[in-house]
Every structure is written in C-alpha cells, then in structure tokens.
N, C-alpha and C. Protein backbone atom coordinates (compact mmCIF):
# COMPACT_ATOMS: atom_id res chain seq x y z
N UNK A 1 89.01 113.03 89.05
CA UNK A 1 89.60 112.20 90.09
C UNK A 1 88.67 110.99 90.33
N UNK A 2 89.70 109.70 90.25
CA UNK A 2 87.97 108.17 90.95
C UNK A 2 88.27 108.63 92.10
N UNK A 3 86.24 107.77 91.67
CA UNK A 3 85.92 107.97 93.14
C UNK A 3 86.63 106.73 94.27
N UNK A 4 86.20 107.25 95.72
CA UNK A 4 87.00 105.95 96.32
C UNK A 4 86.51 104.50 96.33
N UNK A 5 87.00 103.52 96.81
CA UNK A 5 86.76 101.84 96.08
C UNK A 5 86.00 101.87 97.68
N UNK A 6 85.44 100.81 97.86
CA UNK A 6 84.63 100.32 99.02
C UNK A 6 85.91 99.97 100.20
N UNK A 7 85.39 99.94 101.48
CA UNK A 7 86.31 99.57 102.32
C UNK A 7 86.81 100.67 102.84
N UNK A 8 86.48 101.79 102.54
CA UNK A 8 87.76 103.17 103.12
C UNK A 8 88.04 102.86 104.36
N UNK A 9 87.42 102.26 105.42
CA UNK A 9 87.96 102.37 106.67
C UNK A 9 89.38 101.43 106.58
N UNK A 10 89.88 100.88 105.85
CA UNK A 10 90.87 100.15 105.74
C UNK A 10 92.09 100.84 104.85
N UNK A 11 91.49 101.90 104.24
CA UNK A 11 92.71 102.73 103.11
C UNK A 11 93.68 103.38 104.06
N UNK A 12 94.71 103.34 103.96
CA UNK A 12 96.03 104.24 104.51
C UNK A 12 95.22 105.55 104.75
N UNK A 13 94.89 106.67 104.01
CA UNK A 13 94.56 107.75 104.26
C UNK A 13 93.38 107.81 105.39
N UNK A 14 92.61 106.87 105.46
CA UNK A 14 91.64 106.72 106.57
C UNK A 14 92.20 106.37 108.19
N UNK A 15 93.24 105.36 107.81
CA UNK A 15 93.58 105.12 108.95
C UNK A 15 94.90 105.85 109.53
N UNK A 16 95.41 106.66 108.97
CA UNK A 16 96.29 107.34 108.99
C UNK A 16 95.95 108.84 110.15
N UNK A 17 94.62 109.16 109.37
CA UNK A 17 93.78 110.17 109.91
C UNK A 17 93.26 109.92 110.98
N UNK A 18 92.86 108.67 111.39
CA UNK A 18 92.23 108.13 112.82
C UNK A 18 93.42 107.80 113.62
N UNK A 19 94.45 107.74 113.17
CA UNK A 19 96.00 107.72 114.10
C UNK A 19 95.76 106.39 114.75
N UNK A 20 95.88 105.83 113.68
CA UNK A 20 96.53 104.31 113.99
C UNK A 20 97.63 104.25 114.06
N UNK A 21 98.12 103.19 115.05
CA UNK A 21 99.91 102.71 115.56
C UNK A 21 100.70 102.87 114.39
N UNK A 22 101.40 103.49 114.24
CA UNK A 22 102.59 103.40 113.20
C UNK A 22 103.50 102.00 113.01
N UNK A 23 103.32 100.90 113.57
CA UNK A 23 103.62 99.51 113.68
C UNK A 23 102.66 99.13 112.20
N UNK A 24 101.46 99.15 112.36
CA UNK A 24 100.14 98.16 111.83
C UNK A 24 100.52 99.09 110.23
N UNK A 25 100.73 100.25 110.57
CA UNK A 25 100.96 101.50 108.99
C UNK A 25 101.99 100.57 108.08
N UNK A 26 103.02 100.31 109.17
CA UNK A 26 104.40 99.84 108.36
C UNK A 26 104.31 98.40 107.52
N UNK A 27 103.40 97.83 108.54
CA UNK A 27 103.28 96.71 107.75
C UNK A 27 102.53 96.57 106.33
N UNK A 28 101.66 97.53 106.05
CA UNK A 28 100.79 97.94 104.91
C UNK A 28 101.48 98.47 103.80
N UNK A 29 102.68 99.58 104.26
CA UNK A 29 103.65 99.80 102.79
C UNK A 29 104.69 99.27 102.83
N UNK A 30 104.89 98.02 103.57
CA UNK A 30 106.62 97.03 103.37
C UNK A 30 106.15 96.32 101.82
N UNK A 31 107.90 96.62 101.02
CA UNK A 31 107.35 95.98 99.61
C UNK A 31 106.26 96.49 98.98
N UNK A 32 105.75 98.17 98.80
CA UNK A 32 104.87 98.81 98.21
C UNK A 32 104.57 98.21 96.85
N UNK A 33 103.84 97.63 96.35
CA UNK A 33 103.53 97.50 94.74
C UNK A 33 102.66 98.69 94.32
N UNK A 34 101.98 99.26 94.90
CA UNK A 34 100.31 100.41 94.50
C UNK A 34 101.23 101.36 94.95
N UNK A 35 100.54 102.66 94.06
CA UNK A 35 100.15 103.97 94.78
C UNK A 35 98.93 104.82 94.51
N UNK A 36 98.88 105.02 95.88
CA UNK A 36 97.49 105.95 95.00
C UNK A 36 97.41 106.62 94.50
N UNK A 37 96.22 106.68 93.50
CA UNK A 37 95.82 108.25 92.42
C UNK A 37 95.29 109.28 93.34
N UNK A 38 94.95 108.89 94.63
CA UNK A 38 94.59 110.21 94.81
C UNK A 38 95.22 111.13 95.80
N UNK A 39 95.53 110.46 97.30
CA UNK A 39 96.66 110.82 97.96
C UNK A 39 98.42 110.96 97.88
N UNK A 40 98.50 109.56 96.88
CA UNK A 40 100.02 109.14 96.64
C UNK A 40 100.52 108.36 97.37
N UNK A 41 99.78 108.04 98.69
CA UNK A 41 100.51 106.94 99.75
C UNK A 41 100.83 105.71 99.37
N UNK A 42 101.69 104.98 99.25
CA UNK A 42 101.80 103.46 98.81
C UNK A 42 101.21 102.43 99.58
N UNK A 43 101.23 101.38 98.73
CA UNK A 43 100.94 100.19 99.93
C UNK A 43 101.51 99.20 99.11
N UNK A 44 101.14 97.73 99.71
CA UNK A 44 101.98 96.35 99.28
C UNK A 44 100.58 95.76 99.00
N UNK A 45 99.61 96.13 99.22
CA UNK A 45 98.20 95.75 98.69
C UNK A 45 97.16 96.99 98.40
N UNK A 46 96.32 96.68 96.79
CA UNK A 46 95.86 97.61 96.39
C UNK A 46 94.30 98.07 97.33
N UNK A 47 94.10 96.77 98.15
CA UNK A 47 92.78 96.91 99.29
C UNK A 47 93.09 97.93 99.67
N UNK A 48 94.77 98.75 100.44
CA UNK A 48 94.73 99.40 101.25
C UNK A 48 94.61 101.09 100.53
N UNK A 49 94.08 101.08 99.36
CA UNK A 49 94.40 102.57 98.68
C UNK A 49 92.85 102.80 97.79
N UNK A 50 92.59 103.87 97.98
CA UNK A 50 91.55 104.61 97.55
C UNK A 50 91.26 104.43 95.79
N UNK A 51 92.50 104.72 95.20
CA UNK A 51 92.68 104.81 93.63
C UNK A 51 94.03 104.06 93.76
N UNK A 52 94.14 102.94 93.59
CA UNK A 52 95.19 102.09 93.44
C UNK A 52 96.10 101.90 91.68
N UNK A 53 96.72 102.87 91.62
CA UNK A 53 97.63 101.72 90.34
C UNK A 53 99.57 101.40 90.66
N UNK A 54 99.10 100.41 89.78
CA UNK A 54 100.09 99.98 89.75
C UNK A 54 102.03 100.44 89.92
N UNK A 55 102.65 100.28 90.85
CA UNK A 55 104.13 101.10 90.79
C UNK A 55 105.00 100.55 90.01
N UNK A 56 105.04 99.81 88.44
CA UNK A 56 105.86 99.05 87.77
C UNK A 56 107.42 100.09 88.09
C-alpha cells in the first residue's frame, strides 16, 4: 500500500474523521476526477487524497 502524500490534514479521510461540515466535503468530490488507492473516497482534486489515481 503508498504511503500517504504530505498535507494529510487536507485529505478527505482526515477531514472526514475530524467531522468537518458536510457543505466544505461536497465541494471537494463535485466532478470527482481521483480516487484513492487507499480509502476509495473520490475527489475533484488529487491534493485532497492520500493515494490519488486517476478515475478515467
């Protein structure tokens, strides 16, 4: 499994876990391009994911 990229306090799974507003969440997977390798959560930017590839 990679390891995680720098920034975790900004990855979905981090902030998800600290129970951030579900408003600020939504805006992070509108138009998902990434998912992660390691949780699976999507996002619309690969900043916001631990193991980011690509969702062609």
């Amino acid at each position: 499994m990679a390891q995680c990229r720098p920034g975790h306090e900004e990855h979905l799974c981090q902030l998800i876990a600290t129970n951030e507003p579900l408003d600020s969440i939504k805006d992070l997977v509108r138009d998902a391009r990434f998912i992660c390798g390691r949780c699976k959560r999507v996002a619309h930017d690969e900043c916001n994911l631990c193991d980011p590839q690509p969702l062609d």
